[in-house]
N, C-alpha and C. Protein backbone atom coordinates (compact mmCIF):
# COMPACT_ATOMS: atom_id res chain seq x y z
N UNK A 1 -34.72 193.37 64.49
CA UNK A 1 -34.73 192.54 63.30
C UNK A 1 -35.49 193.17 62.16
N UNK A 2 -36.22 194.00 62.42
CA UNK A 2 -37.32 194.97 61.10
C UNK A 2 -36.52 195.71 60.75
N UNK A 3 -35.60 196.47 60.82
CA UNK A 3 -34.56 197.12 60.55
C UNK A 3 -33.73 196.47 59.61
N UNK A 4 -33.44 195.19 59.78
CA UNK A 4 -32.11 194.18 58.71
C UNK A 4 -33.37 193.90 57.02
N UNK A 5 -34.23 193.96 57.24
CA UNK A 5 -35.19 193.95 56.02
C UNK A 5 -35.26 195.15 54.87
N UNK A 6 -35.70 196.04 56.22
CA UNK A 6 -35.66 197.23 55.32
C UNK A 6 -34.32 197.73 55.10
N UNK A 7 -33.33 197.69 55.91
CA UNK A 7 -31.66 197.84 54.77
C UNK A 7 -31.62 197.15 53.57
N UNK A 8 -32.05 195.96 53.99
CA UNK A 8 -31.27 195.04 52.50
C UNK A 8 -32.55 195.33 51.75
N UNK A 9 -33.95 195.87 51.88
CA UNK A 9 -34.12 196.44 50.54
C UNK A 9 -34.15 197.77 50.24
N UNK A 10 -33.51 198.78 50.86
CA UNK A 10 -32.94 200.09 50.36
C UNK A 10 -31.61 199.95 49.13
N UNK A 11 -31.91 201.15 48.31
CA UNK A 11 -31.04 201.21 47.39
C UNK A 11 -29.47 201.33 48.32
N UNK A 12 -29.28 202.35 49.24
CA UNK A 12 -28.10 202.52 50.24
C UNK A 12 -28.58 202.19 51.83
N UNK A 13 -28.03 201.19 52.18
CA UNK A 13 -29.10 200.65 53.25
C UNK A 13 -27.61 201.70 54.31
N UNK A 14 -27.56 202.31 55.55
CA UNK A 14 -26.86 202.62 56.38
C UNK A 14 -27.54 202.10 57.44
N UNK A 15 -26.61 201.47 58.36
CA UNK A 15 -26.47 201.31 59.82
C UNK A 15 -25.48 202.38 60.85
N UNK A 16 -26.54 202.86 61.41
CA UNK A 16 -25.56 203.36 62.96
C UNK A 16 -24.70 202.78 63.57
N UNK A 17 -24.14 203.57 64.40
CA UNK A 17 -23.14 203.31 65.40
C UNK A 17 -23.39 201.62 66.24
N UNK A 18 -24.51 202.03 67.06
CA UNK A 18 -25.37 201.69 67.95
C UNK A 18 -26.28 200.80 67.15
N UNK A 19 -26.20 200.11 66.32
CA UNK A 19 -27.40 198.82 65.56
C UNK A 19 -26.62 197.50 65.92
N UNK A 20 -28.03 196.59 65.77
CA UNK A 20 -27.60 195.19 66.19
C UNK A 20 -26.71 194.43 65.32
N UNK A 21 -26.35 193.29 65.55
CA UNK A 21 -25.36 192.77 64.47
C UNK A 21 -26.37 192.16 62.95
N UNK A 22 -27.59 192.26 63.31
CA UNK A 22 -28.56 191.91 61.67
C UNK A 22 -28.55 193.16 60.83
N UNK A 23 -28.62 194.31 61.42
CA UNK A 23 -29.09 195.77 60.90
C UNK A 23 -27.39 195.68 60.58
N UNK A 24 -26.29 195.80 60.82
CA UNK A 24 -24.96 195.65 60.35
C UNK A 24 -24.34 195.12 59.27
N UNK A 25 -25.41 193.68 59.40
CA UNK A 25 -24.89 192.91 57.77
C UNK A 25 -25.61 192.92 57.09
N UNK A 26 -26.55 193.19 57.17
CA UNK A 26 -27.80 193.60 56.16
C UNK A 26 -27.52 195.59 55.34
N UNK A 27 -26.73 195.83 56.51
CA UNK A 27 -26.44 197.57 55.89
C UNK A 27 -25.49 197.59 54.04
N UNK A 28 -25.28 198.62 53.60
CA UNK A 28 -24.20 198.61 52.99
C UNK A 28 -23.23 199.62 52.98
N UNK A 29 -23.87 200.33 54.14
CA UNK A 29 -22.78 201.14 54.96
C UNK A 29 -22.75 201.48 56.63
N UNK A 30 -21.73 200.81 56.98
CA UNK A 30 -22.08 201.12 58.68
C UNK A 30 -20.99 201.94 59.68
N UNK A 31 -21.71 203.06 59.91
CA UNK A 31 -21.03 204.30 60.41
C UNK A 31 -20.35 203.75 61.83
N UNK A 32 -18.76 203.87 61.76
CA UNK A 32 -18.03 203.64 62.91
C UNK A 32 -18.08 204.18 64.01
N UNK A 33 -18.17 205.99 63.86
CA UNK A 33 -18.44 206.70 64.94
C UNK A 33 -20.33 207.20 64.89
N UNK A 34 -20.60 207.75 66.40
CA UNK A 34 -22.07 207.67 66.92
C UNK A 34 -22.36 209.34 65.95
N UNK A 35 -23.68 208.98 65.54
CA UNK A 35 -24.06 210.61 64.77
C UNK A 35 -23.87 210.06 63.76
N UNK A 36 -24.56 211.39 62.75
CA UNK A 36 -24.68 211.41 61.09
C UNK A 36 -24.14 212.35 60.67
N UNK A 37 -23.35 213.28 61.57
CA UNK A 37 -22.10 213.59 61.14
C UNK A 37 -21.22 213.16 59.81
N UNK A 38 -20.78 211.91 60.10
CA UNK A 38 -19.90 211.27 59.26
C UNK A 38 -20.76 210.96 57.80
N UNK A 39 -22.06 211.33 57.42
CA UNK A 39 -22.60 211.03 56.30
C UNK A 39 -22.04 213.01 55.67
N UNK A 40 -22.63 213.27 56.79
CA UNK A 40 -22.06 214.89 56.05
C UNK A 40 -21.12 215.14 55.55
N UNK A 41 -19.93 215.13 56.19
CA UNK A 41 -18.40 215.09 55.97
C UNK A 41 -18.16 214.11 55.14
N UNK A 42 -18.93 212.73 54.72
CA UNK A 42 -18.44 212.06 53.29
C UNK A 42 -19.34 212.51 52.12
N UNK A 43 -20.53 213.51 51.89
CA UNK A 43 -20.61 214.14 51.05
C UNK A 43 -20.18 215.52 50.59
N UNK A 44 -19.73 215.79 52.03
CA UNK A 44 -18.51 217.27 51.75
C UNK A 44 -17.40 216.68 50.66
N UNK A 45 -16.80 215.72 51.21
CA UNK A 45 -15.68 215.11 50.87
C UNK A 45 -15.86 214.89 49.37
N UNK A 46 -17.37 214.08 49.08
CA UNK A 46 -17.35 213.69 47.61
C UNK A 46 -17.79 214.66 46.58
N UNK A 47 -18.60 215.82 47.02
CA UNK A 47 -18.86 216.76 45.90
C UNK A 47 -17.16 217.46 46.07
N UNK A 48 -16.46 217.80 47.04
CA UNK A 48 -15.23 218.35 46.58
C UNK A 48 -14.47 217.85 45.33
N UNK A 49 -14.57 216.21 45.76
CA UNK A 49 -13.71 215.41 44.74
C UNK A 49 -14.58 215.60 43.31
N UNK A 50 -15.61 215.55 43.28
CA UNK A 50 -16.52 215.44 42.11
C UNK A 50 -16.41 217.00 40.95
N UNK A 51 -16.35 218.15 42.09
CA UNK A 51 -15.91 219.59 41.58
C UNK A 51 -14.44 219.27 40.98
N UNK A 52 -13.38 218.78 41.79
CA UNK A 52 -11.75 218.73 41.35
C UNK A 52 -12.06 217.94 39.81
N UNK A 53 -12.22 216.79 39.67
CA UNK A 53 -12.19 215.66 38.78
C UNK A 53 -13.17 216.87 37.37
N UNK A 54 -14.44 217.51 37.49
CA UNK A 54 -14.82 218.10 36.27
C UNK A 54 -13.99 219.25 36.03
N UNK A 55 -13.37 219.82 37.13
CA UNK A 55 -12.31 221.24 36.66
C UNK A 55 -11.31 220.48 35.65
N UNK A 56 -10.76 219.56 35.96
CA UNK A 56 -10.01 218.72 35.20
C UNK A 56 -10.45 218.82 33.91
N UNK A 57 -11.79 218.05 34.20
CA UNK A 57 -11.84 217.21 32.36
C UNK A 57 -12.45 219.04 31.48
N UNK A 58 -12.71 219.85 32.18
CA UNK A 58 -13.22 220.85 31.73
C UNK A 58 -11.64 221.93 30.68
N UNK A 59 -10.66 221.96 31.99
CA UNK A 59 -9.45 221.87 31.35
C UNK A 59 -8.76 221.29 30.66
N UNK A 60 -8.96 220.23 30.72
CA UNK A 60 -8.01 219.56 29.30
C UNK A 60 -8.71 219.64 28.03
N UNK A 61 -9.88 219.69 28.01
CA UNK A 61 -10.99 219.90 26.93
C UNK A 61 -10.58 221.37 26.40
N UNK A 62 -10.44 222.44 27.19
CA UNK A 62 -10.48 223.40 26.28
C UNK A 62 -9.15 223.57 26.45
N UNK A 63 -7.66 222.80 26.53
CA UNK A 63 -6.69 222.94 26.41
C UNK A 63 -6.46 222.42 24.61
N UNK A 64 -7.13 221.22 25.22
CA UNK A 64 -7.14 220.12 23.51
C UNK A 64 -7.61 220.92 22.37
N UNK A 65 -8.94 221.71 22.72
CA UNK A 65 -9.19 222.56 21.85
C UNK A 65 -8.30 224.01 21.36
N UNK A 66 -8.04 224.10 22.25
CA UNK A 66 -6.36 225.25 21.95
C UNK A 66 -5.52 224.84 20.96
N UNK A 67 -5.38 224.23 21.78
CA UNK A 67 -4.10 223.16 20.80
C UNK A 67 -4.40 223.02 19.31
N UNK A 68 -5.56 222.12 19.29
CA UNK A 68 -6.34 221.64 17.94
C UNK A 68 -6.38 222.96 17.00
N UNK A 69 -6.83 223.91 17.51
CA UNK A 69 -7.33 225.33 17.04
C UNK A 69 -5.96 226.21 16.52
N UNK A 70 -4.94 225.97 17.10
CA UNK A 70 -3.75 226.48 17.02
C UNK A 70 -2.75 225.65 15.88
N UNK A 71 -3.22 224.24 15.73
CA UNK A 71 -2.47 223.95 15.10
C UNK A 71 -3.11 223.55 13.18
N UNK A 72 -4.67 223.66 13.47
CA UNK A 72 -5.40 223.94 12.27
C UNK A 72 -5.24 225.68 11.43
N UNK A 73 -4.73 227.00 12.31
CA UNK A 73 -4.54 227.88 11.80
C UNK A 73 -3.20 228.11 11.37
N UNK A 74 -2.67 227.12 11.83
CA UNK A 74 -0.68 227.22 11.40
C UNK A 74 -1.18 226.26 10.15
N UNK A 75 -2.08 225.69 9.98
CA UNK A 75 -1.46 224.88 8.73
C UNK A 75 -2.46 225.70 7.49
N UNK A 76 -2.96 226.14 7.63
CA UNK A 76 -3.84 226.85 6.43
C UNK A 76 -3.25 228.56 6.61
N UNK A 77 -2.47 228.64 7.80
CA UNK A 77 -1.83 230.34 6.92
C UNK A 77 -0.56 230.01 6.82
N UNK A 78 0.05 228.85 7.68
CA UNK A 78 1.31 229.21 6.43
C UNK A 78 1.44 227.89 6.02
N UNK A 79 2.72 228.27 5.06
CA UNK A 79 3.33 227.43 4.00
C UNK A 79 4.61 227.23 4.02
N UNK A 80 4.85 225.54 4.03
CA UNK A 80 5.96 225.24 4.54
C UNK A 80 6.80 225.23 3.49
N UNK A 81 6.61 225.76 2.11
CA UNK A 81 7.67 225.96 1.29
C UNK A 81 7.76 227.57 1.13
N UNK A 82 7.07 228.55 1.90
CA UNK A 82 8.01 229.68 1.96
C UNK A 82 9.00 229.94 2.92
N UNK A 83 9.25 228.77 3.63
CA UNK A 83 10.46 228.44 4.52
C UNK A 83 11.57 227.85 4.22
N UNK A 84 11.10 226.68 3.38
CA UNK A 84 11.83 225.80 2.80
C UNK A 84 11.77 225.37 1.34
N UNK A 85 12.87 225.71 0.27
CA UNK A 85 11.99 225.45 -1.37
C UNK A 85 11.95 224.02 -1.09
N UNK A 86 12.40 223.30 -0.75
CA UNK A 86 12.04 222.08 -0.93
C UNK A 86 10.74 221.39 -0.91
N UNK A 87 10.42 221.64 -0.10
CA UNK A 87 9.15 221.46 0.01
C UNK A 87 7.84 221.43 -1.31
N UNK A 88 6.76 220.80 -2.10
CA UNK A 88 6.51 221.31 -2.89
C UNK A 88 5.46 222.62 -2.42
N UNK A 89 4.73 222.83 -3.86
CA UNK A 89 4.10 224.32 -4.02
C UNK A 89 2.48 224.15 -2.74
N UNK A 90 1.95 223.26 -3.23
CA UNK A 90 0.76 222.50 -2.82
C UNK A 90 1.21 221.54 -1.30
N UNK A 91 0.65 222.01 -0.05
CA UNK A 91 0.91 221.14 1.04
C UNK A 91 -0.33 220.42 1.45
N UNK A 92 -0.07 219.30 2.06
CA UNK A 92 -1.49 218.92 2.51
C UNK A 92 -1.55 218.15 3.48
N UNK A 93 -2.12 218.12 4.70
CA UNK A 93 -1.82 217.53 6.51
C UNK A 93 -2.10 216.46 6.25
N UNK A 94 -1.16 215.52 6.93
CA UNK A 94 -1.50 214.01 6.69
C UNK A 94 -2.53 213.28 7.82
N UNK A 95 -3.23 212.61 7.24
CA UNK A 95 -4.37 212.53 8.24
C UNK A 95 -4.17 211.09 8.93
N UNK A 96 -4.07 211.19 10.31
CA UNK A 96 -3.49 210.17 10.83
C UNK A 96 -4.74 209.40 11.68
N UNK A 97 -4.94 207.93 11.14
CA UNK A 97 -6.13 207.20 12.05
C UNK A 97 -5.72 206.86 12.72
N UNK A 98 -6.56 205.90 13.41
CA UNK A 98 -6.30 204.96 14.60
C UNK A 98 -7.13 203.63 14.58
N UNK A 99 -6.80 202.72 14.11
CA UNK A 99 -7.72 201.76 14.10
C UNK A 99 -7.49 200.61 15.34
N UNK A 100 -8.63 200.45 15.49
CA UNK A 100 -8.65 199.28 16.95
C UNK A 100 -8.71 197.95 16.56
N UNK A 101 -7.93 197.11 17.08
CA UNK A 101 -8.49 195.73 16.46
C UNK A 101 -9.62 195.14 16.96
N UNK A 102 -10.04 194.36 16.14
CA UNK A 102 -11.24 193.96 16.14
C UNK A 102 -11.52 193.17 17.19
């Protein structure tokens, strides 16, 4: 029963395999199989996921910036009326917001 106290006031209370049914509901995580094994293999598991998910945001970031970068030097070297006369002499990027409602 000293065990179901000190879980429920740990920040991550874990129960073993092998704990009574107070140390169980008092846990906020209770390992199915015997060993701490299974704590290892779910922080293998979560820094993997945690590495995948920032390769991500790390890539699209400097994709966006490609992009952004690529499409700010197309508009200040060229000119879309030495393609087209129509166009007038003077061009200028239209600046597009986004407003949220309130």
């Amino acid at each position: 029963m000293e065990d179901a106290a000190a879980l429920r006031a740990a920040d991550a209370g874990i129960a073993s395999h092998g704990a009574n049914d107070a140390a169980r509901g008092a846990a906020d995580l209770v390992l199915a199989s015997p060993g701490l094994s299974t704590i290892v293999l779910a922080v293998v598991a979560a820094r993997t996921v945690f590495a995948q998910v920032r390769n991500h945001v790390v890539y699209r970031a400097a994709f966006m910036a490609h992009l952004l970068l690529f499409f700010l030097l197309a508009a200040a070297a060229l000119r879309p009326s030495d393609f087209d006369s129509s166009w007038p002499q003077t061009f200028s990027m239209p600046v597009v917001g986004r407003c949220n409602p309130c």
